[in-house]
C-alpha atoms as a PDB file:
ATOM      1  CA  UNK A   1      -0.064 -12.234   0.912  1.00  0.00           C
ATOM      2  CA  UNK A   2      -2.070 -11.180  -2.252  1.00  0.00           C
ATOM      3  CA  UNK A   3      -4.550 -13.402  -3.605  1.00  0.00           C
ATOM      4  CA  UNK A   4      -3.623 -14.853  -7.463  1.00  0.00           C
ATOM      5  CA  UNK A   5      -6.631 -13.986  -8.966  1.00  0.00           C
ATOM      6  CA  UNK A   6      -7.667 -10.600  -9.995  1.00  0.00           C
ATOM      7  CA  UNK A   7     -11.031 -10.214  -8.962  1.00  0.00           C
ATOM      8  CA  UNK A   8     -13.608  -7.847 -10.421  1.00  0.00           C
ATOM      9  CA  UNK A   9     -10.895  -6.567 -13.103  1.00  0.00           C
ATOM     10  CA  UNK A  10      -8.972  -4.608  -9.846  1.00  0.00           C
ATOM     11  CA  UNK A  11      -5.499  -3.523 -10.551  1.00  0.00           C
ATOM     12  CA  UNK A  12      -2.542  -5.667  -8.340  1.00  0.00           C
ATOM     13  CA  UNK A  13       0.149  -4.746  -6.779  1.00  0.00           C
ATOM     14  CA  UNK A  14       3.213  -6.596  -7.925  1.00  0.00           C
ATOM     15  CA  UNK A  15       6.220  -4.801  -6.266  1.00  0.00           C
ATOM     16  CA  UNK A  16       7.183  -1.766  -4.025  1.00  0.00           C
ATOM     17  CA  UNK A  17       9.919   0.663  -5.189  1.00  0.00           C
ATOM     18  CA  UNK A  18      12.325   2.050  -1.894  1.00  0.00           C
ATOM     19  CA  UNK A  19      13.995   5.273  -1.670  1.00  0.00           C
ATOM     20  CA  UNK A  20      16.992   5.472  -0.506  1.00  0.00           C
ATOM     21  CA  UNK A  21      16.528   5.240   3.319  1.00  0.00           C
ATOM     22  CA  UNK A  22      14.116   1.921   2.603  1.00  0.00           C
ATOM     23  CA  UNK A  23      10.438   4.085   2.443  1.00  0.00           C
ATOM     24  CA  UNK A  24       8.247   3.037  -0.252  1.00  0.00           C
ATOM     25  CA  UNK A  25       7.462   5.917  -2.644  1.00  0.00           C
ATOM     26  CA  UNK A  26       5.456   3.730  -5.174  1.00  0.00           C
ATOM     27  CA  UNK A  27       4.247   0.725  -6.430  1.00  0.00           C
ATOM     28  CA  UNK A  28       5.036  -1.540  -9.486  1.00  0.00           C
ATOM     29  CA  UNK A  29       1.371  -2.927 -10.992  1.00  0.00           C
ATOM     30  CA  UNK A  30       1.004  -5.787 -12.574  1.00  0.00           C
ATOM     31  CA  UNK A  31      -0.221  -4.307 -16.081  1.00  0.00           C
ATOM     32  CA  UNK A  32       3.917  -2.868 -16.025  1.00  0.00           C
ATOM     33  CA  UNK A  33       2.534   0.109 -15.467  1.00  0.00           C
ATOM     34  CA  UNK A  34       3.554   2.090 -11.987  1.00  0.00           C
ATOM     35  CA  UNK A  35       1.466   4.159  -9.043  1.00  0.00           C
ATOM     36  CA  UNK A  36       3.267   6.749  -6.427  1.00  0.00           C
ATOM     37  CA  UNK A  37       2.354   6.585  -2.930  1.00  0.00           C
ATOM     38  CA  UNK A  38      -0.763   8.972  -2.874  1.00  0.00           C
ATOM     39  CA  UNK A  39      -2.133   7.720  -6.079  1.00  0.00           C
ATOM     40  CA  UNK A  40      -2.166   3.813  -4.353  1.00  0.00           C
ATOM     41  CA  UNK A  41      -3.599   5.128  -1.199  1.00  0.00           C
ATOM     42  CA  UNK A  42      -6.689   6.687  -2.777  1.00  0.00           C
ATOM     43  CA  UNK A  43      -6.637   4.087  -5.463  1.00  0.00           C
ATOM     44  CA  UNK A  44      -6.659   1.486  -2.414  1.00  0.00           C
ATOM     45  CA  UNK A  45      -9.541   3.808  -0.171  1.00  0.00           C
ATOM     46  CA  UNK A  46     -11.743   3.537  -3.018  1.00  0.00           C
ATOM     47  CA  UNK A  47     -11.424  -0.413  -3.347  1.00  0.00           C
ATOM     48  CA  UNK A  48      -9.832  -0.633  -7.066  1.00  0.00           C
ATOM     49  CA  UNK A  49      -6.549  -2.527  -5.872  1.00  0.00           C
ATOM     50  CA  UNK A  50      -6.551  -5.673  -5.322  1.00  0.00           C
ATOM     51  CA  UNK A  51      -5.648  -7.732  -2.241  1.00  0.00           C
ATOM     52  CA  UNK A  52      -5.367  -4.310  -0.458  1.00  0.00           C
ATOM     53  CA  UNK A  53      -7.874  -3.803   2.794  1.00  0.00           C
ATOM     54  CA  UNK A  54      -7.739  -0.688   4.574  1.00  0.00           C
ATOM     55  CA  UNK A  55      -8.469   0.076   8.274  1.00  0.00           C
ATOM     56  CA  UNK A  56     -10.708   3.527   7.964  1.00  0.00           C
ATOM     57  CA  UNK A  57      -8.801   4.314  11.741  1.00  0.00           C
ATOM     58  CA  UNK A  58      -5.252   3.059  10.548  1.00  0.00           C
ATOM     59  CA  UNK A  59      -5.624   5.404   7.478  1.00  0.00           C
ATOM     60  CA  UNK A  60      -7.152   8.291   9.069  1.00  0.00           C
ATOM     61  CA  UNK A  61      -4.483   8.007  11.768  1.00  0.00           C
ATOM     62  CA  UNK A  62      -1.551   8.071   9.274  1.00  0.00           C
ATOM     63  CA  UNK A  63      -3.049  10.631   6.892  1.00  0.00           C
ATOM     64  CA  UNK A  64      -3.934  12.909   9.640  1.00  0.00           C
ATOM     65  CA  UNK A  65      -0.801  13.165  11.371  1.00  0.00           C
ATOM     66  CA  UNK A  66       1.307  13.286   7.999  1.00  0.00           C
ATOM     67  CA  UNK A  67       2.878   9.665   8.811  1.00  0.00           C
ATOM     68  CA  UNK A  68       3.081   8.630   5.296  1.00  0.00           C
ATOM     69  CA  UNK A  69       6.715   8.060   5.388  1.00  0.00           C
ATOM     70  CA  UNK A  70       7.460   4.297   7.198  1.00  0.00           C
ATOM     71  CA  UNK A  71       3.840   3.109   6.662  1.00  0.00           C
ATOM     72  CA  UNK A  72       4.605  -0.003   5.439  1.00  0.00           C
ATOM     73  CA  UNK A  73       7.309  -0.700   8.674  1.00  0.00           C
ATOM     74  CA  UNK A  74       4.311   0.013  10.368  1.00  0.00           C
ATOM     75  CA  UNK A  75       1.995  -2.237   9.209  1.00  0.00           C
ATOM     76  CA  UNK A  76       4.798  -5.054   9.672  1.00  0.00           C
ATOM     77  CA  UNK A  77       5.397  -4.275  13.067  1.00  0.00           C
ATOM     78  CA  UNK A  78       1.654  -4.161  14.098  1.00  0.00           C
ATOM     79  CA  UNK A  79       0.962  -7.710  12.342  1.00  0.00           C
ATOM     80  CA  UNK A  80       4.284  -9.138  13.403  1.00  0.00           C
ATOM     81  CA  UNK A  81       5.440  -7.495  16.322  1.00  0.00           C
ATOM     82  CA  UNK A  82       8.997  -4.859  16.250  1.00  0.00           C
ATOM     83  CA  UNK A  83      12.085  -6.126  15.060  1.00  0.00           C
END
């Protein structure tokens, strides 16, 4: 869950957009304005988004072995178990 302030002028996320098998290719911001993938990952890396922590092992684990696609069932299924 994201925090309702904005701290330090960071830019939030407000929504995810889906393709069409249910991976998120970007991200809705709250300013309207919209970020791919990529441009949220490095955006998030470098601390500018907020409510968004990073695991430097997590992220070098996906980015590594090209696992961008899914990362977000991931991260459910490590905080809440598979469904």
């Amino acid at each position: 869950m994201m925090p309702d302030t904005n701290p330090k002028g960071k830019r939030k996320i407000v929504s995810a957009k889906r393709n069409k098998g249910g991976e998120i290719i970007g991200f809705q911001l709250e300013d309207h304005g919209f970020m791919d993938y990529q441009g949220a990952l490095s955006e998030a890396k470098a601390g500018k988004l907020a409510g968004i922590n990073l695991y430097p092992s997590f992220v070098k684990d996906v980015i590594s072995q090209g696992k961008q696609n899914g990362l977000l069932k991931r991260l459910r299924n490590l905080l809440f178990g598979s469904k």
